[in-house]
PDB file of N, CA and C in Angstrom:
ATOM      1  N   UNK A   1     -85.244-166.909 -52.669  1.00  0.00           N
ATOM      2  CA  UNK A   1     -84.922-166.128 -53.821  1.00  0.00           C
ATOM      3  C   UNK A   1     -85.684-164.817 -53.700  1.00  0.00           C
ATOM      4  N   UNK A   2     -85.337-163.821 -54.229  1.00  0.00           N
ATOM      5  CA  UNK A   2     -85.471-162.412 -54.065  1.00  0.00           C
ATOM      6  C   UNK A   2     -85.372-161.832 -55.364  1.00  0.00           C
ATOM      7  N   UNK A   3     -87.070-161.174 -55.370  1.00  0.00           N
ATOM      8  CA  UNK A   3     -87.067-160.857 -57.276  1.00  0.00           C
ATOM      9  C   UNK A   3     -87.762-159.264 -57.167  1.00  0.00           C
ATOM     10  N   UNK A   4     -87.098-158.546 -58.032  1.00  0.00           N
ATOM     11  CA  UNK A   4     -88.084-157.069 -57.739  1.00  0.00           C
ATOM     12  C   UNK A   4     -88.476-156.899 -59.587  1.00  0.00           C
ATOM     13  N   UNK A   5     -89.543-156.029 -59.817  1.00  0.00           N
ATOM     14  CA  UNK A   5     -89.472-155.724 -61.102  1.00  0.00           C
ATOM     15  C   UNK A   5     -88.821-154.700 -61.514  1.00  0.00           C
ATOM     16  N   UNK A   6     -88.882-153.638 -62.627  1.00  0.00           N
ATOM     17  CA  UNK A   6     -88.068-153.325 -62.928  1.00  0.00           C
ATOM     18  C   UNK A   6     -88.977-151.582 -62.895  1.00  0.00           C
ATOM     19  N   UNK A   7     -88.018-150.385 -62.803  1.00  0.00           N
ATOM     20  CA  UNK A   7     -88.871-149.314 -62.366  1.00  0.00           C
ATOM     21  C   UNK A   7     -88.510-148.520 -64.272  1.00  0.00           C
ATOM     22  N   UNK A   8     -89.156-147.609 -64.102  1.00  0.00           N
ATOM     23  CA  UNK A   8     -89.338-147.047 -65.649  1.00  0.00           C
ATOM     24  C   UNK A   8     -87.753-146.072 -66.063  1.00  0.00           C
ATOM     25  N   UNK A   9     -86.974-146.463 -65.437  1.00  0.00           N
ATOM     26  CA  UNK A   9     -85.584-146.211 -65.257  1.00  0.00           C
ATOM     27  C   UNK A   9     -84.519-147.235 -65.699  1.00  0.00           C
ATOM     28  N   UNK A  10     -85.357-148.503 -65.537  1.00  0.00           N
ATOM     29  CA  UNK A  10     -84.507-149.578 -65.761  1.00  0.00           C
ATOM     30  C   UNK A  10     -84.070-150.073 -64.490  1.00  0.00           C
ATOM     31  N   UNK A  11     -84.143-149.686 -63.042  1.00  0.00           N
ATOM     32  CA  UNK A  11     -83.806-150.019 -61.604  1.00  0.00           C
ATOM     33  C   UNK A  11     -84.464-151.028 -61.416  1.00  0.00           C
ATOM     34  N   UNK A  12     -83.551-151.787 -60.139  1.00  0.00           N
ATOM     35  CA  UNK A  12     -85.013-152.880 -59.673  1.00  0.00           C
ATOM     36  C   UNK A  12     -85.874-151.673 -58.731  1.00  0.00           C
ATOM     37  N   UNK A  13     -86.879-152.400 -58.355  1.00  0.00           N
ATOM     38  CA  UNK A  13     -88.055-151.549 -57.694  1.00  0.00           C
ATOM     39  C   UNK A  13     -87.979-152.554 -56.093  1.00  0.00           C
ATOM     40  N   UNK A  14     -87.017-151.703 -55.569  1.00  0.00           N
ATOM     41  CA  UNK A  14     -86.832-152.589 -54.141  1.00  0.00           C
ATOM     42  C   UNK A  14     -87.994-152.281 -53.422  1.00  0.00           C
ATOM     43  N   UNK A  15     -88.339-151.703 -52.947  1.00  0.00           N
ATOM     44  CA  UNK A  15     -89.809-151.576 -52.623  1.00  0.00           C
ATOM     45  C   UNK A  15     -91.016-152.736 -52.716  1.00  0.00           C
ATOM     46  N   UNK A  16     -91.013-152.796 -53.949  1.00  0.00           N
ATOM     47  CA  UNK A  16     -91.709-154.016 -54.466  1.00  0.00           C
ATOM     48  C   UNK A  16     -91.498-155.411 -54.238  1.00  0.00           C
ATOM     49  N   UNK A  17     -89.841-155.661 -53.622  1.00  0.00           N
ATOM     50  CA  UNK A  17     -89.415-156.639 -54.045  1.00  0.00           C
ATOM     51  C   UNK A  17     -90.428-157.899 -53.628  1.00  0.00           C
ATOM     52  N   UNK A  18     -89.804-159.280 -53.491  1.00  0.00           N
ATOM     53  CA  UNK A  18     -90.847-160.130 -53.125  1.00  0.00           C
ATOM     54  C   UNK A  18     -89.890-161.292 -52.796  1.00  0.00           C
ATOM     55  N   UNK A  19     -89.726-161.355 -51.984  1.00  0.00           N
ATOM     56  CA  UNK A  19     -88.886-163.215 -51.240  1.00  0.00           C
ATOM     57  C   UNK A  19     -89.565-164.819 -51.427  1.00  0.00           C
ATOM     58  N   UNK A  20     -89.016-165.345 -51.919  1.00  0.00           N
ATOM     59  CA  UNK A  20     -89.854-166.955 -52.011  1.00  0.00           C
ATOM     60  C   UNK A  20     -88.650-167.797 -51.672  1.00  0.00           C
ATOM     61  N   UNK A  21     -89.504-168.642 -51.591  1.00  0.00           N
ATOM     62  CA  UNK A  21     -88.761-170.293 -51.148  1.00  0.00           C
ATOM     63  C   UNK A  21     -89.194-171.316 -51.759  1.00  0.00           C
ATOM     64  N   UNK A  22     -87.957-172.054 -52.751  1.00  0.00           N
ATOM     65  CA  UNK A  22     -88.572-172.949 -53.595  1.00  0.00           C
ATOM     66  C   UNK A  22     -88.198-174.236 -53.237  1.00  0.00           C
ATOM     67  N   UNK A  23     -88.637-174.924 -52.854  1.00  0.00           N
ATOM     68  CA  UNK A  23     -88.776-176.704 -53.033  1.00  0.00           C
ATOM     69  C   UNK A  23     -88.165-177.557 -54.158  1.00  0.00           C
ATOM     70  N   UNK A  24     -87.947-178.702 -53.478  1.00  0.00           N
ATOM     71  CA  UNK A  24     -86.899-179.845 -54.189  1.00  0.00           C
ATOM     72  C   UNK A  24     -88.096-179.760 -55.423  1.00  0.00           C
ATOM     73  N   UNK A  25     -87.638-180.336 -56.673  1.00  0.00           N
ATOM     74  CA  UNK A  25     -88.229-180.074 -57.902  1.00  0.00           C
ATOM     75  C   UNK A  25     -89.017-178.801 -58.462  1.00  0.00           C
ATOM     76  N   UNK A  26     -88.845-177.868 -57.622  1.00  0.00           N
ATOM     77  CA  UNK A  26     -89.419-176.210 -58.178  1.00  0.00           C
ATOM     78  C   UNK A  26     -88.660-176.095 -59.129  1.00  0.00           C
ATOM     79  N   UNK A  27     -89.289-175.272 -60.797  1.00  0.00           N
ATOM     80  CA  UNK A  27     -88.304-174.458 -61.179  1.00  0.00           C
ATOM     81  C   UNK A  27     -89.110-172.614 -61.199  1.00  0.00           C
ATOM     82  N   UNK A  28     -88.030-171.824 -61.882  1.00  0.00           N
ATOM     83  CA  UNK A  28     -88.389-170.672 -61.678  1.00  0.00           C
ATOM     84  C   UNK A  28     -87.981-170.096 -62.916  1.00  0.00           C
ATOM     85  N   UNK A  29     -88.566-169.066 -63.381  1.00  0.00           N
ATOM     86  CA  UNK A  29     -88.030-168.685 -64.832  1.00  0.00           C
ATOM     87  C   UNK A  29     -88.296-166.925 -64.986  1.00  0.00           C
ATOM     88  N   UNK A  30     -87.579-166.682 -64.777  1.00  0.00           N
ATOM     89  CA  UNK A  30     -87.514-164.847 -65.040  1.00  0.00           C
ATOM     90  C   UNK A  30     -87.769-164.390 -65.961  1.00  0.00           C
ATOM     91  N   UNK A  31     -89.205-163.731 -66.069  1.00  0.00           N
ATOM     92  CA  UNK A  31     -89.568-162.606 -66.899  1.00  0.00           C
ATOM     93  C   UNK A  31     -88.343-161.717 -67.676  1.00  0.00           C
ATOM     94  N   UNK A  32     -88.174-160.949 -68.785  1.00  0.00           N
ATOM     95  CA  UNK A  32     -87.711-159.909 -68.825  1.00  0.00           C
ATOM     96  C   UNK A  32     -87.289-158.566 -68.094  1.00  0.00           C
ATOM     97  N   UNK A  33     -86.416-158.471 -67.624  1.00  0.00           N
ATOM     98  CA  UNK A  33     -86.444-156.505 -66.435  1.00  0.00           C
ATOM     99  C   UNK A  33     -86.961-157.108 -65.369  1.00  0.00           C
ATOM    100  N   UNK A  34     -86.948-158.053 -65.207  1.00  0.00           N
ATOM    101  CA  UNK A  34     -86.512-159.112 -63.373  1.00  0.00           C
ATOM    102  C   UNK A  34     -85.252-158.879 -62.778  1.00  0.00           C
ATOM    103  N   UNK A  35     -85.156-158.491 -62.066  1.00  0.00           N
ATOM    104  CA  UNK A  35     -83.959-158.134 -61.085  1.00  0.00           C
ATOM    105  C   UNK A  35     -84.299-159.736 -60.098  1.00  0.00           C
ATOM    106  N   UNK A  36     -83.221-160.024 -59.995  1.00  0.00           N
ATOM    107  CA  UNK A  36     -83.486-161.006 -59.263  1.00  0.00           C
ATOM    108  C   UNK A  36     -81.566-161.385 -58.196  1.00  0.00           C
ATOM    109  N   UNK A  37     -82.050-161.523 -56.815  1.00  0.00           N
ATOM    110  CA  UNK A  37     -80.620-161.967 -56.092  1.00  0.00           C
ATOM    111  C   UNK A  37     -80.322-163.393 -56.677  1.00  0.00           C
ATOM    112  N   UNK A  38     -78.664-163.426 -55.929  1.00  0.00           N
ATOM    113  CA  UNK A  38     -78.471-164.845 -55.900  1.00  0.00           C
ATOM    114  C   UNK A  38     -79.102-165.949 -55.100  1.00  0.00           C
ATOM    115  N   UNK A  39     -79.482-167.175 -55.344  1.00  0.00           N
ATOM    116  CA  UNK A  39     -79.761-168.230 -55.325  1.00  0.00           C
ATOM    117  C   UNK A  39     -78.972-168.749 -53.533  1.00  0.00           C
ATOM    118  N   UNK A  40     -79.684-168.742 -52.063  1.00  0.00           N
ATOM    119  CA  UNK A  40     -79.157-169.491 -51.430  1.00  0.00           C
ATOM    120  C   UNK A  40     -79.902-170.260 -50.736  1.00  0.00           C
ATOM    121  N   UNK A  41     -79.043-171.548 -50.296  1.00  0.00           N
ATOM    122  CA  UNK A  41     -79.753-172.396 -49.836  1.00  0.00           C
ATOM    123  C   UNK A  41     -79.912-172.316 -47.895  1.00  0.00           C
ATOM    124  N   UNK A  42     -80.902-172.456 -47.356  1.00  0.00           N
ATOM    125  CA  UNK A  42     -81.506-172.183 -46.231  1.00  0.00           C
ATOM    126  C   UNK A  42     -81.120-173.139 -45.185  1.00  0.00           C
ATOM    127  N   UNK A  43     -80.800-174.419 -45.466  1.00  0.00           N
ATOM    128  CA  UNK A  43     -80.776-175.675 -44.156  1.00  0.00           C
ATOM    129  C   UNK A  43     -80.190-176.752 -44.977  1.00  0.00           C
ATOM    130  N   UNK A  44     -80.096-177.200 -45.698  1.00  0.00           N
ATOM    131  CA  UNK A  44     -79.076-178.424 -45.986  1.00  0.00           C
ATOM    132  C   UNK A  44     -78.765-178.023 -47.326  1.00  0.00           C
ATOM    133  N   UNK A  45     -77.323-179.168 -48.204  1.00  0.00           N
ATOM    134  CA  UNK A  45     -76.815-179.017 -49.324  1.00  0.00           C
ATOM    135  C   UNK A  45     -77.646-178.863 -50.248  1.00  0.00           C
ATOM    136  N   UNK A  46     -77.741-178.029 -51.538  1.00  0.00           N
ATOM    137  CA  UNK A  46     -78.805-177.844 -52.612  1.00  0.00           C
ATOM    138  C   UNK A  46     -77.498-178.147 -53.880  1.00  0.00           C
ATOM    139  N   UNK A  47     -78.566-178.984 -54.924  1.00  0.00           N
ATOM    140  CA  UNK A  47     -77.718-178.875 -56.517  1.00  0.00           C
ATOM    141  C   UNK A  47     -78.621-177.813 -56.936  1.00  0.00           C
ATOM    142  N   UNK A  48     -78.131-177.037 -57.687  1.00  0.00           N
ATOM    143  CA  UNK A  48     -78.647-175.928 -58.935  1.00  0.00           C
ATOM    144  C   UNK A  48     -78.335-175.903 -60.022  1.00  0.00           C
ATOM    145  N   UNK A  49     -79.424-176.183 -60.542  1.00  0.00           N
ATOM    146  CA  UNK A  49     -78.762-175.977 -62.362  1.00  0.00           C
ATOM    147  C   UNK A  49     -79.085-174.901 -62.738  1.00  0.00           C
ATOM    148  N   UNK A  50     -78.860-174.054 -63.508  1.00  0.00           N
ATOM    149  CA  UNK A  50     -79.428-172.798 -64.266  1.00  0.00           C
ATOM    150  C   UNK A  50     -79.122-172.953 -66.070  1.00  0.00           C
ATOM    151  N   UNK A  51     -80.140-172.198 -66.178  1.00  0.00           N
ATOM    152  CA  UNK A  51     -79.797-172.299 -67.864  1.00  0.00           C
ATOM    153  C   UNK A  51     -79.587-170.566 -68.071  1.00  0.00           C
ATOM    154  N   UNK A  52     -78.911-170.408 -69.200  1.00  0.00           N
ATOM    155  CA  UNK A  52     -79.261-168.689 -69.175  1.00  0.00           C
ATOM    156  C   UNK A  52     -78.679-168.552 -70.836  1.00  0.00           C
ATOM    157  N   UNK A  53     -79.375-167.414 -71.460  1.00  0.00           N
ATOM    158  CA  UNK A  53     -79.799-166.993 -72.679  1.00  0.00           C
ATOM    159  C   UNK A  53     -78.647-165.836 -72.832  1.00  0.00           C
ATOM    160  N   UNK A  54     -77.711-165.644 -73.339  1.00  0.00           N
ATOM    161  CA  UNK A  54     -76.976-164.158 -73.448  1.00  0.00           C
ATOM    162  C   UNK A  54     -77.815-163.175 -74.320  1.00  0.00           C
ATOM    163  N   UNK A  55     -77.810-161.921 -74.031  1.00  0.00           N
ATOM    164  CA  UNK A  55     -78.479-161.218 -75.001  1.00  0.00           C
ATOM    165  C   UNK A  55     -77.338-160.316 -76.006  1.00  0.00           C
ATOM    166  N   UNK A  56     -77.666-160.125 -76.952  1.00  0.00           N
ATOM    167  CA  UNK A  56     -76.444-160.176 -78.117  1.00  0.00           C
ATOM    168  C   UNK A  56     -76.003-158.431 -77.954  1.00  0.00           C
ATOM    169  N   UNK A  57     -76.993-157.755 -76.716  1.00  0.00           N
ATOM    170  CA  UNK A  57     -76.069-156.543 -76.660  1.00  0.00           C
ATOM    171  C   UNK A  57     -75.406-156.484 -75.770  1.00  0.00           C
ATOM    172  N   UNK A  58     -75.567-157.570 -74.400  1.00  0.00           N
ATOM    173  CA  UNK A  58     -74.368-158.115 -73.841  1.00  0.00           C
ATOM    174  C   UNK A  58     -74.819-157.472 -72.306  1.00  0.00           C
ATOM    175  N   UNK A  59     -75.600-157.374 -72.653  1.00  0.00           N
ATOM    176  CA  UNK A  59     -76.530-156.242 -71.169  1.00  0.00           C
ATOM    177  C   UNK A  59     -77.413-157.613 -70.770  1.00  0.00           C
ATOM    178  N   UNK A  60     -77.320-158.936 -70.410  1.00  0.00           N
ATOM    179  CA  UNK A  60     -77.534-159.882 -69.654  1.00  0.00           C
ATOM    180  C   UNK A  60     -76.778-159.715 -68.178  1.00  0.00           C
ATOM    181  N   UNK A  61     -76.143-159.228 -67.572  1.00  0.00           N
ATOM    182  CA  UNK A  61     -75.881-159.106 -66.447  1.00  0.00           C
ATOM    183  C   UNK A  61     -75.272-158.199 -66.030  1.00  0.00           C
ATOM    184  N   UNK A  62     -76.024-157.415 -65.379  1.00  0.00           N
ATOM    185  CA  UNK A  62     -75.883-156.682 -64.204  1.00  0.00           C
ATOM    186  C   UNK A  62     -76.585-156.256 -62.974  1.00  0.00           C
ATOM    187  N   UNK A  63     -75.382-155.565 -62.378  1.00  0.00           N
ATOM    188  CA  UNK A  63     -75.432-155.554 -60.821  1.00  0.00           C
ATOM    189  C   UNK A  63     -76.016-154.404 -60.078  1.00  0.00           C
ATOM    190  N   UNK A  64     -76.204-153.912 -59.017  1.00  0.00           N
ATOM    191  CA  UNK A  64     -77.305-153.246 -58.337  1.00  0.00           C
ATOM    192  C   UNK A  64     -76.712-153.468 -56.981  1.00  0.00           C
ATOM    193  N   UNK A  65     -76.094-152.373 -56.082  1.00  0.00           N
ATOM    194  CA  UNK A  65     -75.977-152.063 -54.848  1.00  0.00           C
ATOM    195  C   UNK A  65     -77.494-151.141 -54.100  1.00  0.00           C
ATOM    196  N   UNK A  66     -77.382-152.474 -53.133  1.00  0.00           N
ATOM    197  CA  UNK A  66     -78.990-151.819 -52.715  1.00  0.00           C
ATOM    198  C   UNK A  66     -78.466-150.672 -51.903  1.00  0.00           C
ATOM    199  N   UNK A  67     -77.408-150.222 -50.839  1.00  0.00           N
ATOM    200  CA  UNK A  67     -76.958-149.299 -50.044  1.00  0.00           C
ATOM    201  C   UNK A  67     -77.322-149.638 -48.642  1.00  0.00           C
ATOM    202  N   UNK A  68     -78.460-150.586 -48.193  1.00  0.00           N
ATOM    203  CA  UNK A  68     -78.671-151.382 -47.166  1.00  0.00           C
ATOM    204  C   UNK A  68     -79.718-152.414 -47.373  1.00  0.00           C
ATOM    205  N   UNK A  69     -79.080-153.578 -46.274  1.00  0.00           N
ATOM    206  CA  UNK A  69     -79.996-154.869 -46.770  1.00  0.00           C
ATOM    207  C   UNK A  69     -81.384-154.783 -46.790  1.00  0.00           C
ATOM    208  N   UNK A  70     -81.963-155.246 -47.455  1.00  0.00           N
ATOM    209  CA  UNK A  70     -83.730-155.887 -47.006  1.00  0.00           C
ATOM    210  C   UNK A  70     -83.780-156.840 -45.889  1.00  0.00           C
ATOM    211  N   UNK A  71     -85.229-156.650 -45.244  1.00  0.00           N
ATOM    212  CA  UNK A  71     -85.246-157.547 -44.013  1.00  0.00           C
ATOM    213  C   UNK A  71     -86.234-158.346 -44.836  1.00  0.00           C
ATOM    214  N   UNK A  72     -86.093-159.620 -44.709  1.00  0.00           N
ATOM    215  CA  UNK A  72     -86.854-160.836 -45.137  1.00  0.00           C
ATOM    216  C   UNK A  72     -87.575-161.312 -43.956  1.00  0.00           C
ATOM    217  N   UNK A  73     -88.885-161.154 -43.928  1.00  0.00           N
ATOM    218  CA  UNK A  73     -89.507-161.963 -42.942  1.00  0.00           C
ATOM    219  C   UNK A  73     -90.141-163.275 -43.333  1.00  0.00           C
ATOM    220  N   UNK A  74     -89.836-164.632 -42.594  1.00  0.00           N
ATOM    221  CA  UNK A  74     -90.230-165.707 -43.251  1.00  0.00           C
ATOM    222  C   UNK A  74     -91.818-166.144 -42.646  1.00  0.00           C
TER     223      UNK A  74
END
């Protein structure tokens, strides 16, 4: 998973970002102005549950073209 914070613009702060790897029974829970990628799994089948909160001005999701990938080093 791939999480950046958020820059005084409202952007994620790719720069910053930060890569993790979570384990069978991890959970994870996003701060506020967390930019965060999608969810993939690395070497065998994964279940995912997610829970998620709508926010009532409806600005719960959106998207962000980085213009080129990040290199993840593991």
């Amino acid at each position: 998973m791939i999480a950046a914070t958020a820059t005084a613009d409202g952007q994620p702060d790719v720069a910053k970002a930060l890569a993790f790897i979570a384990h069978r029974g991890d959970a994870i829970c996003f701060a506020r102005s967390v930019w965060h990628a999608t969810l993939t799994v690395l070497d065998a089948p994964a279940e995912v549950i997610m829970l998620m909160w709508r926010a009532e001005a409806g600005d719960d999701t959106m998207y962000f073209d980085l213009g080129e990938p990040l290199l993840i080093e593991l």
